[in-house]
PDB file of N, CA and C in Angstrom:
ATOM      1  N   UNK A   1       3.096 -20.594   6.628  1.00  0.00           N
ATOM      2  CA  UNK A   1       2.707 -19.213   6.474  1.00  0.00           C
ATOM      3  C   UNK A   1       1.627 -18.863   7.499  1.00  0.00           C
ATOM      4  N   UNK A   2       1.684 -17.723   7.967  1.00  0.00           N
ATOM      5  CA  UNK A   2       0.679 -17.022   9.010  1.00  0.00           C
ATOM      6  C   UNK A   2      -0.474 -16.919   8.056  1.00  0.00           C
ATOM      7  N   UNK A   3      -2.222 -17.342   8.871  1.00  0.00           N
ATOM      8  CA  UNK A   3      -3.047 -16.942   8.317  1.00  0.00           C
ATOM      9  C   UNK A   3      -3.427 -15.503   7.717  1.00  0.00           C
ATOM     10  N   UNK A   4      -2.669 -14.676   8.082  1.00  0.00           N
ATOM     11  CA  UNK A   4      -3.084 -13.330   7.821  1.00  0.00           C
ATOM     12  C   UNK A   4      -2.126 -13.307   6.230  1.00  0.00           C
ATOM     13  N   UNK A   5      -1.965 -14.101   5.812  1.00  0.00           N
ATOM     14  CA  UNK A   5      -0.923 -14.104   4.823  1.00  0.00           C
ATOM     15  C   UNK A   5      -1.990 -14.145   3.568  1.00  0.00           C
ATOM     16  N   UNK A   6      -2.638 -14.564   3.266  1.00  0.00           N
ATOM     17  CA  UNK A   6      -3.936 -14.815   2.439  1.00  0.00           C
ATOM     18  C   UNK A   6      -4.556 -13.329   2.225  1.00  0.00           C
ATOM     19  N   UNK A   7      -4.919 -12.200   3.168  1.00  0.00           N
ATOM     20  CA  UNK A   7      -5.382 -10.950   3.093  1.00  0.00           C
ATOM     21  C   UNK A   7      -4.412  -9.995   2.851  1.00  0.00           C
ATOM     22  N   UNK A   8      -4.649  -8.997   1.992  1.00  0.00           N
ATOM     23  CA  UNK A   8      -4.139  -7.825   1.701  1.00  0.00           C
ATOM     24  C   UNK A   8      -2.894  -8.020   1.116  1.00  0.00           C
ATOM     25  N   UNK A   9      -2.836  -8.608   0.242  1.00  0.00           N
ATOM     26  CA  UNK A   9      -1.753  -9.249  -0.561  1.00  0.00           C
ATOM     27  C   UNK A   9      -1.470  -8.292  -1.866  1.00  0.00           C
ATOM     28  N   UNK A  10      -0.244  -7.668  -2.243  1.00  0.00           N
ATOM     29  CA  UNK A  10      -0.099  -7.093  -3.426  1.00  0.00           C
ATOM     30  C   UNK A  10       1.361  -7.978  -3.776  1.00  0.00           C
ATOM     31  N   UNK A  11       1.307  -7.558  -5.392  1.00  0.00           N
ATOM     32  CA  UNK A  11       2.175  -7.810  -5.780  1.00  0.00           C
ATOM     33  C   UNK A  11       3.845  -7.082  -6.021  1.00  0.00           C
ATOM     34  N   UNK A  12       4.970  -7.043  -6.108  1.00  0.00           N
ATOM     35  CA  UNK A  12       5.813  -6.160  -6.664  1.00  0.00           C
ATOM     36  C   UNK A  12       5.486  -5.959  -7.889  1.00  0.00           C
ATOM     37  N   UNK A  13       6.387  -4.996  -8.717  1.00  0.00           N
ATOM     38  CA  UNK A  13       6.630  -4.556 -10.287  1.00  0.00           C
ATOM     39  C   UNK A  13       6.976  -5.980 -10.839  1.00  0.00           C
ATOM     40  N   UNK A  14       7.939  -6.083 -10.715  1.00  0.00           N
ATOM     41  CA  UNK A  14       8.596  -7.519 -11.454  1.00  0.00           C
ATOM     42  C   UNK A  14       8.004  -8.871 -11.085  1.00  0.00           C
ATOM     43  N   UNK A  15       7.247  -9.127 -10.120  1.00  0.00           N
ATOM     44  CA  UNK A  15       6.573 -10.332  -9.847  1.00  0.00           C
ATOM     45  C   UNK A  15       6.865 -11.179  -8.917  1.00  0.00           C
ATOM     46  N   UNK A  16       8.312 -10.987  -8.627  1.00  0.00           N
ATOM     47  CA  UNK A  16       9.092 -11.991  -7.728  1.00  0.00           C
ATOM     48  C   UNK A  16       9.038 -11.478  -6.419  1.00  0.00           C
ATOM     49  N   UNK A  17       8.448 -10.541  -5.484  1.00  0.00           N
ATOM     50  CA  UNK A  17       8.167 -10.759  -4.674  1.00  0.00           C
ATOM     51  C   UNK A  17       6.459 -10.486  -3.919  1.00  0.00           C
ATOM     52  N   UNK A  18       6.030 -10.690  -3.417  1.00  0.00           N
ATOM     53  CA  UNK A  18       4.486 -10.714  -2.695  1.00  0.00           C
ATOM     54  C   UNK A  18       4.863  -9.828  -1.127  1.00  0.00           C
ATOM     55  N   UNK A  19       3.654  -8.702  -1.277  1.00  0.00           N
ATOM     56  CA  UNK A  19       3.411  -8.288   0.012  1.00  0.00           C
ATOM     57  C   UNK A  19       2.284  -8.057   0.904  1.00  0.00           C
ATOM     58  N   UNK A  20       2.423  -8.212   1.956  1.00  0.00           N
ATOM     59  CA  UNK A  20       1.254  -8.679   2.947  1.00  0.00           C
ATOM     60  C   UNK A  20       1.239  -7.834   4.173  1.00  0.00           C
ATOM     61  N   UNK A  21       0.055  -7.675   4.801  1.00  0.00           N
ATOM     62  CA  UNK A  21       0.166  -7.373   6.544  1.00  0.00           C
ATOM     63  C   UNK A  21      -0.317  -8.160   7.423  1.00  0.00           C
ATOM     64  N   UNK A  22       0.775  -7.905   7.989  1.00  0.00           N
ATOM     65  CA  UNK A  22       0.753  -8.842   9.321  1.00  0.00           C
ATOM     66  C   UNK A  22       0.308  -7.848  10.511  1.00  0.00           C
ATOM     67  N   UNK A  23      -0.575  -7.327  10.847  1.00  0.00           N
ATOM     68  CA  UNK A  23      -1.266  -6.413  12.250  1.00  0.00           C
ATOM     69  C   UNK A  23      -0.631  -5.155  11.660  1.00  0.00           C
ATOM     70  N   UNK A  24       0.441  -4.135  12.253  1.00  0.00           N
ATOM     71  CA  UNK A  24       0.995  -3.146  12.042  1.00  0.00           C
ATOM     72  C   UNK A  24       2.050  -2.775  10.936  1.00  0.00           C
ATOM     73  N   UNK A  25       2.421  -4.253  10.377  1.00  0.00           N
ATOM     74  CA  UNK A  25       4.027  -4.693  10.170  1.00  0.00           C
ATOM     75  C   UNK A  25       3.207  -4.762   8.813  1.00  0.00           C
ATOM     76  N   UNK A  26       4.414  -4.540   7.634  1.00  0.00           N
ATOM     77  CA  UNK A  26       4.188  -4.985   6.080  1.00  0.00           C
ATOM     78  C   UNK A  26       5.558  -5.853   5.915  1.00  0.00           C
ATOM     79  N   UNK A  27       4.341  -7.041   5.704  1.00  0.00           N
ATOM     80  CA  UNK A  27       5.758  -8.041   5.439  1.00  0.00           C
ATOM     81  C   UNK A  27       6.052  -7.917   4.049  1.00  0.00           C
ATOM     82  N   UNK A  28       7.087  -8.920   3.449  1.00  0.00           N
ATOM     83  CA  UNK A  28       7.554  -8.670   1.997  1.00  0.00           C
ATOM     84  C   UNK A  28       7.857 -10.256   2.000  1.00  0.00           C
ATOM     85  N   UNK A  29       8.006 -11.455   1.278  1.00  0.00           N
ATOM     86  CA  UNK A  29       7.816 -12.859   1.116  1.00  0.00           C
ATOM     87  C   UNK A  29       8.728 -12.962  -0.757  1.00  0.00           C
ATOM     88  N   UNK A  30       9.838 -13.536  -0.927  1.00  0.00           N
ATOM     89  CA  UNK A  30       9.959 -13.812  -2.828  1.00  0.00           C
ATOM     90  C   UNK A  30       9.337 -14.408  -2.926  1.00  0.00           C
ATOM     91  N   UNK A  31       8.783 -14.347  -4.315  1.00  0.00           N
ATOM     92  CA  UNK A  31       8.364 -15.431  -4.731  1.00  0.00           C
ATOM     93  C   UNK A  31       8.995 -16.057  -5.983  1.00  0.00           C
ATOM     94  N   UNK A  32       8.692 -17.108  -6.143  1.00  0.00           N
ATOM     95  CA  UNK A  32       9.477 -17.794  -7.642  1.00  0.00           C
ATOM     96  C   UNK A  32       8.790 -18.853  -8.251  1.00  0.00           C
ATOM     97  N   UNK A  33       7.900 -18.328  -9.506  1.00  0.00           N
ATOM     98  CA  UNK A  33       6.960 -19.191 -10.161  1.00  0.00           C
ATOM     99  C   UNK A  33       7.954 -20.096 -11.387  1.00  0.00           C
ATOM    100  N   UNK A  34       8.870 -19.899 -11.637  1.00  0.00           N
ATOM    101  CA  UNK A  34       9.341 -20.512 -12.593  1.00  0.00           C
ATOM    102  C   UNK A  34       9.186 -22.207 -12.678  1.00  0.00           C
ATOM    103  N   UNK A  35       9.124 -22.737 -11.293  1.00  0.00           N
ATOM    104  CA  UNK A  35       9.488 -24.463 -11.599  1.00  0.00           C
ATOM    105  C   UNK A  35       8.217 -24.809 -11.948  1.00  0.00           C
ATOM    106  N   UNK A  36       7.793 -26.477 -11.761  1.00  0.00           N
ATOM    107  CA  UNK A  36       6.318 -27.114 -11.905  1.00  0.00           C
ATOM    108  C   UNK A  36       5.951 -26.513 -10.244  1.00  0.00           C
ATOM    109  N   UNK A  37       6.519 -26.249  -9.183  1.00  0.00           N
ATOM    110  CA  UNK A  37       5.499 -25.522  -8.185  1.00  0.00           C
ATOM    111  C   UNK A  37       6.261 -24.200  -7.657  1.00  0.00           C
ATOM    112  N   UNK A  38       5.855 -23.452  -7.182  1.00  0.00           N
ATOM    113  CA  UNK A  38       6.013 -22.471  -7.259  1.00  0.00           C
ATOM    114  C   UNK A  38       6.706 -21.740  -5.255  1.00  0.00           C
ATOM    115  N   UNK A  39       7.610 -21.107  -5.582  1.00  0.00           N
ATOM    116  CA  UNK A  39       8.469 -21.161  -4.046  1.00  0.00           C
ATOM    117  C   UNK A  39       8.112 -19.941  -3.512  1.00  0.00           C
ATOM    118  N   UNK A  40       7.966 -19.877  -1.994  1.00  0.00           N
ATOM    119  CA  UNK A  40       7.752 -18.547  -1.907  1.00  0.00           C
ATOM    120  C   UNK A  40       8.678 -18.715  -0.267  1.00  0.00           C
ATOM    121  N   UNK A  41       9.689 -17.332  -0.351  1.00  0.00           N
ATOM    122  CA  UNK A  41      10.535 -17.172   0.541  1.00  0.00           C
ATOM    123  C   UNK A  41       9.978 -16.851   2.182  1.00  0.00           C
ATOM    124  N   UNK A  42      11.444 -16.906   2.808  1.00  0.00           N
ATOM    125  CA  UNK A  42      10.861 -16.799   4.094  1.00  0.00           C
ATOM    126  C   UNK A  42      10.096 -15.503   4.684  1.00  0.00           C
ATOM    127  N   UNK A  43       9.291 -15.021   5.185  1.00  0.00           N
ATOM    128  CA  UNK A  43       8.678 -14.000   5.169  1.00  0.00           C
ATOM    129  C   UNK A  43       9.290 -12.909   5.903  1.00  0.00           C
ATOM    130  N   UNK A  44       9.820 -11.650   5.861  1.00  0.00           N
ATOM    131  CA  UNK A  44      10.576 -10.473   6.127  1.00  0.00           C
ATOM    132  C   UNK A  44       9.488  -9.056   6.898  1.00  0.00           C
ATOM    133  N   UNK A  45       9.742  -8.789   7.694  1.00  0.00           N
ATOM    134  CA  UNK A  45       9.228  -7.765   7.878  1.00  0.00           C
ATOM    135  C   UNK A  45       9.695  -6.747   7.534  1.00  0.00           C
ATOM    136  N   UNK A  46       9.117  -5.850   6.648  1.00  0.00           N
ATOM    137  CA  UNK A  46       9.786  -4.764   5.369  1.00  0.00           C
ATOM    138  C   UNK A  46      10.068  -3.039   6.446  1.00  0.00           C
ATOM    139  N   UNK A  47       9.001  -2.735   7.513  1.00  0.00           N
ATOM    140  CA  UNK A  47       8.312  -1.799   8.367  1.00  0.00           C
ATOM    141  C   UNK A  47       7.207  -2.082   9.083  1.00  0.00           C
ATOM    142  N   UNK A  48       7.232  -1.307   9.865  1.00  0.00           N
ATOM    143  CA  UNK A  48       5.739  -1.467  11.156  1.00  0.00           C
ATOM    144  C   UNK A  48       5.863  -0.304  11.046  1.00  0.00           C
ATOM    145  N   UNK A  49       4.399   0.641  11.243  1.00  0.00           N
ATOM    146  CA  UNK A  49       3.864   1.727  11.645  1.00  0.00           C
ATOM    147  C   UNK A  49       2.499   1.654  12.199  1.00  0.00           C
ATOM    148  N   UNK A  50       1.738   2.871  12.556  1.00  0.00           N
ATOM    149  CA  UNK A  50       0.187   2.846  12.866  1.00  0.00           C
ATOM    150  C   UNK A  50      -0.296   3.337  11.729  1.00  0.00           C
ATOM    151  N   UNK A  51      -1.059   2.303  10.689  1.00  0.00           N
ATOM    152  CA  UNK A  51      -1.045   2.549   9.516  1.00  0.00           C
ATOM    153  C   UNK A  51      -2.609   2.192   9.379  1.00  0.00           C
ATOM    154  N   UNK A  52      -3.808   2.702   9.058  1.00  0.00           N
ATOM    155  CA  UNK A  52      -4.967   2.516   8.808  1.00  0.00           C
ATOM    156  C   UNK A  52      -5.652   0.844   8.171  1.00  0.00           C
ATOM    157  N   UNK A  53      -6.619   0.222   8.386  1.00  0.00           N
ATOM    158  CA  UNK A  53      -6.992  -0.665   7.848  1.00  0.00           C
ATOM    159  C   UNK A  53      -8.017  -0.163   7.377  1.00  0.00           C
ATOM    160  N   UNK A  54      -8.455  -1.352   5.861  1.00  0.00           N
ATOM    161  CA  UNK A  54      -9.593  -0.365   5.181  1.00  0.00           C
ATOM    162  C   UNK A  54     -10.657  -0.849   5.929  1.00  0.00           C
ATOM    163  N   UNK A  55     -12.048  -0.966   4.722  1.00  0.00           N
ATOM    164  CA  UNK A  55     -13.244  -1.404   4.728  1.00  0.00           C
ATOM    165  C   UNK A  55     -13.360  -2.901   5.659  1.00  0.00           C
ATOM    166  N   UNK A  56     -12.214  -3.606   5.112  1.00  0.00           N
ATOM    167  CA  UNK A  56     -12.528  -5.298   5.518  1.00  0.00           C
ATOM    168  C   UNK A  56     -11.364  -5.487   6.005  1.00  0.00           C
ATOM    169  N   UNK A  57     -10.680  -6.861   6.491  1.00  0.00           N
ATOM    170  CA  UNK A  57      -9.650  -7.229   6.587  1.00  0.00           C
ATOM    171  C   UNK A  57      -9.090  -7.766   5.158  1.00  0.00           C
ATOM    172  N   UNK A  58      -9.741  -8.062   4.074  1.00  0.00           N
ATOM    173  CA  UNK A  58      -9.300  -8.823   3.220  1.00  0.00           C
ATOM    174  C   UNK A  58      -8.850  -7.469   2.180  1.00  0.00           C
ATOM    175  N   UNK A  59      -9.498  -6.742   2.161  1.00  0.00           N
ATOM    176  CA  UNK A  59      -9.377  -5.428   1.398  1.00  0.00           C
ATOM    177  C   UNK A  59      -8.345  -4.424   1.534  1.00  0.00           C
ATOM    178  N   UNK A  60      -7.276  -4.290   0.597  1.00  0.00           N
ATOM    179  CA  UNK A  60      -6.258  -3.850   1.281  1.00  0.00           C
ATOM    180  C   UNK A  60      -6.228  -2.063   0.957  1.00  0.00           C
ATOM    181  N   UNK A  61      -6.048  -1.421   2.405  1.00  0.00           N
ATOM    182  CA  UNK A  61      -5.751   0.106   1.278  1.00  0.00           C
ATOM    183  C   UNK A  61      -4.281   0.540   1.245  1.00  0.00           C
ATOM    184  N   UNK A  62      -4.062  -0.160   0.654  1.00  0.00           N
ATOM    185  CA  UNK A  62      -2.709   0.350   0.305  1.00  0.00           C
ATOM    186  C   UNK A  62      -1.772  -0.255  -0.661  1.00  0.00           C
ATOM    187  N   UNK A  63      -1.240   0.617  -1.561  1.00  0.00           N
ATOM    188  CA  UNK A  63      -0.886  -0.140  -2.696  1.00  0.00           C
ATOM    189  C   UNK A  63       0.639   0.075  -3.149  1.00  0.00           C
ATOM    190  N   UNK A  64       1.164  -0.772  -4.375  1.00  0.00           N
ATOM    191  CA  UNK A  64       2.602  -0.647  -4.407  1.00  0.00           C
ATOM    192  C   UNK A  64       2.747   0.199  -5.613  1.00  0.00           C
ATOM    193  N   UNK A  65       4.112   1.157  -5.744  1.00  0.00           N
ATOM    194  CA  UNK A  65       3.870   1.334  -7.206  1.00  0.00           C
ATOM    195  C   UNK A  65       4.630   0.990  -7.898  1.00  0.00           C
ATOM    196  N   UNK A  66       5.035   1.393  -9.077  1.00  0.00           N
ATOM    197  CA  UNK A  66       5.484   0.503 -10.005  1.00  0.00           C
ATOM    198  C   UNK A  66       7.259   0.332  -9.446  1.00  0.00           C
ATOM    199  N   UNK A  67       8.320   1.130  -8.665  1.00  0.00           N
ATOM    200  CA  UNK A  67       9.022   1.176  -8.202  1.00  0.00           C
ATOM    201  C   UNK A  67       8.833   0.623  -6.687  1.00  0.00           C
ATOM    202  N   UNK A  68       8.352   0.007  -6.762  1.00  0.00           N
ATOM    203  CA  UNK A  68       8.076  -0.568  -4.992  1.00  0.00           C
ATOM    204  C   UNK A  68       7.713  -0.313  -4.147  1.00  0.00           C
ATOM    205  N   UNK A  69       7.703   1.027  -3.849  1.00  0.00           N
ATOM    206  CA  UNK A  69       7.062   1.940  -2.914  1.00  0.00           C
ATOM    207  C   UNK A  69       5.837   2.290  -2.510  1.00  0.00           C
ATOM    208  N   UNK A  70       5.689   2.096  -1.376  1.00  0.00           N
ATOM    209  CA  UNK A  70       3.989   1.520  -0.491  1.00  0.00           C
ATOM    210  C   UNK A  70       3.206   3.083  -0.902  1.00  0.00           C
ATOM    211  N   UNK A  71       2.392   3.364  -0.735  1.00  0.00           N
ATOM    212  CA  UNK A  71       1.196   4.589  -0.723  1.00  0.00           C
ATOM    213  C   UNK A  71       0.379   4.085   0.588  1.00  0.00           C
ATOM    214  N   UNK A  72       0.044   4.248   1.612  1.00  0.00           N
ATOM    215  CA  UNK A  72      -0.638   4.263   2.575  1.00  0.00           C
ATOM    216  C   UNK A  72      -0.941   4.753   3.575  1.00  0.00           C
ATOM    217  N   UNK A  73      -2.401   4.873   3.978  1.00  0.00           N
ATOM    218  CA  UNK A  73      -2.455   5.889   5.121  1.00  0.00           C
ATOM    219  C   UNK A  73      -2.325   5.843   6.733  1.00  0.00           C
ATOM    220  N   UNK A  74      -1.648   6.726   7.023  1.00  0.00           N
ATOM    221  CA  UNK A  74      -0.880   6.769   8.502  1.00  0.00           C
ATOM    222  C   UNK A  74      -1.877   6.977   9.550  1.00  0.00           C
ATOM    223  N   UNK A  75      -2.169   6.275  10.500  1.00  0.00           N
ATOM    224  CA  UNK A  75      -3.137   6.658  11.561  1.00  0.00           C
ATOM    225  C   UNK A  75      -2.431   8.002  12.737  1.00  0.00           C
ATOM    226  N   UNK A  76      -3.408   8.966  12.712  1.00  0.00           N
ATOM    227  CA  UNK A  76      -2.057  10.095  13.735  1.00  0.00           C
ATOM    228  C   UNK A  76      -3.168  10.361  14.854  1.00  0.00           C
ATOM    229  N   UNK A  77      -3.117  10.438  16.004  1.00  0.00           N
ATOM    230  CA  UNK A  77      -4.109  10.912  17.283  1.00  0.00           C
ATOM    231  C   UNK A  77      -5.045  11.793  16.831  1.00  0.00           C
ATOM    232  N   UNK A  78      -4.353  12.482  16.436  1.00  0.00           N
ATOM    233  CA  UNK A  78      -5.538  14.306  16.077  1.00  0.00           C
ATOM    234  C   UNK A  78      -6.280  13.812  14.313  1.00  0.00           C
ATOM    235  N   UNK A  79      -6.778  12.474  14.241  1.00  0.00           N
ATOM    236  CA  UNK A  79      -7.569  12.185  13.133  1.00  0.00           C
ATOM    237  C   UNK A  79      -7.227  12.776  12.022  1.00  0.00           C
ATOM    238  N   UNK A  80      -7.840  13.620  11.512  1.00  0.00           N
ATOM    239  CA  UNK A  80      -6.848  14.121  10.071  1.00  0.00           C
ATOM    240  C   UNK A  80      -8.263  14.095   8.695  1.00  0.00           C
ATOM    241  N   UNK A  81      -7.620  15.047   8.044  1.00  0.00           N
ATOM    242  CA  UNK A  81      -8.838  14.475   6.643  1.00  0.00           C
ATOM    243  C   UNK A  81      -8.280  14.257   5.642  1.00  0.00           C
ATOM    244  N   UNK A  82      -8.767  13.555   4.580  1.00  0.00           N
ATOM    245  CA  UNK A  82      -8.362  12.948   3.560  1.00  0.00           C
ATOM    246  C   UNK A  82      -8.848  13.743   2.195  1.00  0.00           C
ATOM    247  N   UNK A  83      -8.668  14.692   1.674  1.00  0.00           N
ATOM    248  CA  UNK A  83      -9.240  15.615   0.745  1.00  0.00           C
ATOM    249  C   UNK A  83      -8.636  14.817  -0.789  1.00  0.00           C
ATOM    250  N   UNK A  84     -10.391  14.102  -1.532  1.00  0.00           N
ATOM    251  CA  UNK A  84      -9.778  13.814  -2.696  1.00  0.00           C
ATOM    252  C   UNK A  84     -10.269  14.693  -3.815  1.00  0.00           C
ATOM    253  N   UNK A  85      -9.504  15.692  -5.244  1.00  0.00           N
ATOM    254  CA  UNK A  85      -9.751  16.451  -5.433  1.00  0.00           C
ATOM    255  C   UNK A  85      -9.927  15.918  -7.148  1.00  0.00           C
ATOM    256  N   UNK A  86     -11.371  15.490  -7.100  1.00  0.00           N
ATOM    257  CA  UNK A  86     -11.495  15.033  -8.797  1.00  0.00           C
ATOM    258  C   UNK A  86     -10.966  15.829  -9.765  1.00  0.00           C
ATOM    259  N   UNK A  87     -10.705  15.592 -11.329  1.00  0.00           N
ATOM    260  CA  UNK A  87     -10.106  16.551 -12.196  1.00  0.00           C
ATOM    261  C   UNK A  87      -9.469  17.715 -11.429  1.00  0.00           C
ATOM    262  N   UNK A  88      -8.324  17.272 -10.999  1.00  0.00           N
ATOM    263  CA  UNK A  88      -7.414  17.802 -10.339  1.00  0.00           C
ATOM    264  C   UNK A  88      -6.290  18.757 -10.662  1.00  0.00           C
ATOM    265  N   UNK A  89      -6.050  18.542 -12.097  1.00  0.00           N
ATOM    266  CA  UNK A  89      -5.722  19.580 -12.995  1.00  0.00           C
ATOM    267  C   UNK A  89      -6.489  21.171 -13.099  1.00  0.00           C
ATOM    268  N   UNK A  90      -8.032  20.938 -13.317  1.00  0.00           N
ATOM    269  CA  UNK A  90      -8.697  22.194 -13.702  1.00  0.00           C
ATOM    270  C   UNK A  90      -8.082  22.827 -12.049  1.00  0.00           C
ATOM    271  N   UNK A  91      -8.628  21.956 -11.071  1.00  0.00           N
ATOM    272  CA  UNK A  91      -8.564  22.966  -9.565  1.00  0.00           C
ATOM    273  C   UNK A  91      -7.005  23.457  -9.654  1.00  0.00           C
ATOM    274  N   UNK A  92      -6.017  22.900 -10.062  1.00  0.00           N
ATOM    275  CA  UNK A  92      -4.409  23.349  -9.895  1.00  0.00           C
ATOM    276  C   UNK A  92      -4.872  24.723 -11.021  1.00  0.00           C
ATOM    277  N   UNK A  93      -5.026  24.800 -12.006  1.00  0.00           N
ATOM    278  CA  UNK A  93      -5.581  25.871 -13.202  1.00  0.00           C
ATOM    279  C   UNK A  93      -6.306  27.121 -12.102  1.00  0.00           C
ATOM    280  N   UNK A  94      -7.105  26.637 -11.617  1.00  0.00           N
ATOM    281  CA  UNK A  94      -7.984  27.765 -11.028  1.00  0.00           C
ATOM    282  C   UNK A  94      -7.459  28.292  -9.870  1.00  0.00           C
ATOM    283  N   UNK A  95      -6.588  27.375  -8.802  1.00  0.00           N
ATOM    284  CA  UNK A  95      -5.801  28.243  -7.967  1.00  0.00           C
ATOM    285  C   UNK A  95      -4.427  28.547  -8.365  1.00  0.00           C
ATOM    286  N   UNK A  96      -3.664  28.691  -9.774  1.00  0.00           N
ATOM    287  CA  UNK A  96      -2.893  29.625  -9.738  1.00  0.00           C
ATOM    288  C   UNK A  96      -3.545  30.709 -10.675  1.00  0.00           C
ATOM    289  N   UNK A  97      -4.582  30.762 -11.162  1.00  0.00           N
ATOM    290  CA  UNK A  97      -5.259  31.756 -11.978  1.00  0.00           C
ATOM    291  C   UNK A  97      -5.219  32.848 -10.747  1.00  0.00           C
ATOM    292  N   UNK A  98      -5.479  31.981  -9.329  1.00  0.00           N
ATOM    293  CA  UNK A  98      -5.913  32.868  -8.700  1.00  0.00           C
ATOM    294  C   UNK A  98      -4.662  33.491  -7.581  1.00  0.00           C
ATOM    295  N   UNK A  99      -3.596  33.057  -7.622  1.00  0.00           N
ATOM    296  CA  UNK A  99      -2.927  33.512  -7.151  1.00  0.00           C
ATOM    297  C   UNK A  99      -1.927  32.351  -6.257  1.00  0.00           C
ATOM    298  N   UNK A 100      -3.043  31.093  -6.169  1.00  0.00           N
ATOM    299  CA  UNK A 100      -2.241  30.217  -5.479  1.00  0.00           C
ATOM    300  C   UNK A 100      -3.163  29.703  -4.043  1.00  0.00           C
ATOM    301  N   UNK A 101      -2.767  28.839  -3.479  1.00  0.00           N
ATOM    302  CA  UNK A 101      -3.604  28.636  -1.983  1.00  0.00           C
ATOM    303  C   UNK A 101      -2.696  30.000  -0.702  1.00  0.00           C
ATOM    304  N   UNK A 102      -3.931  30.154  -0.147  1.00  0.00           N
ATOM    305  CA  UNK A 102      -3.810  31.418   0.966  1.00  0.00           C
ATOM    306  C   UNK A 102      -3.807  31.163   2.333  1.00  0.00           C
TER     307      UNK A 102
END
């Protein structure tokens, strides 16, 4: 296994497979805990994009959800902002009270 295999590691829904990054690339690896040791497949590259790294190398931002599907953020030239909108319900309440975004 590549050292980078150890960082930013999530799991799938069902357990049987492990995912990782490798530089740009999200690999995908099975795994299979059932025997006395435990197997883990040959490693796949799932996609590559220009995809943000977080805080650390070990720290991953990006996560799976319960259907498999990555959430992560895309690096684009023209930077970009990230708007997170706490109790996010009341603000949806207050802009269609108000007519909606303009």
């Amino acid at each position: 296994m590549p050292l980078d295999w150890i960082g930013q590691t999530r799991w799938s829904a069902d357990g049987r497979e492990i995912y990782y990054r490798s530089g740009q690339r999200m690999m995908g690896a099975t795994f299979d805990g059932r025997g006395a040791e435990p197997v883990l497949g040959r490693p796949v590259v799932l996609f590559a994009d220009e995809f943000d790294f977080g805080q650390g190398l070990s720290i991953a931002n990006y996560d799976v959800t319960w259907d498999d599907r990555f959430l992560m953020l895309r690096r684009t030239p023209s930077g970009g902002r990230l708007h997170v909108v706490l109790h996010w319900t009341e603000e949806l309440k207050r802009l269609l009270a108000t007519g909606g975004l303009r």
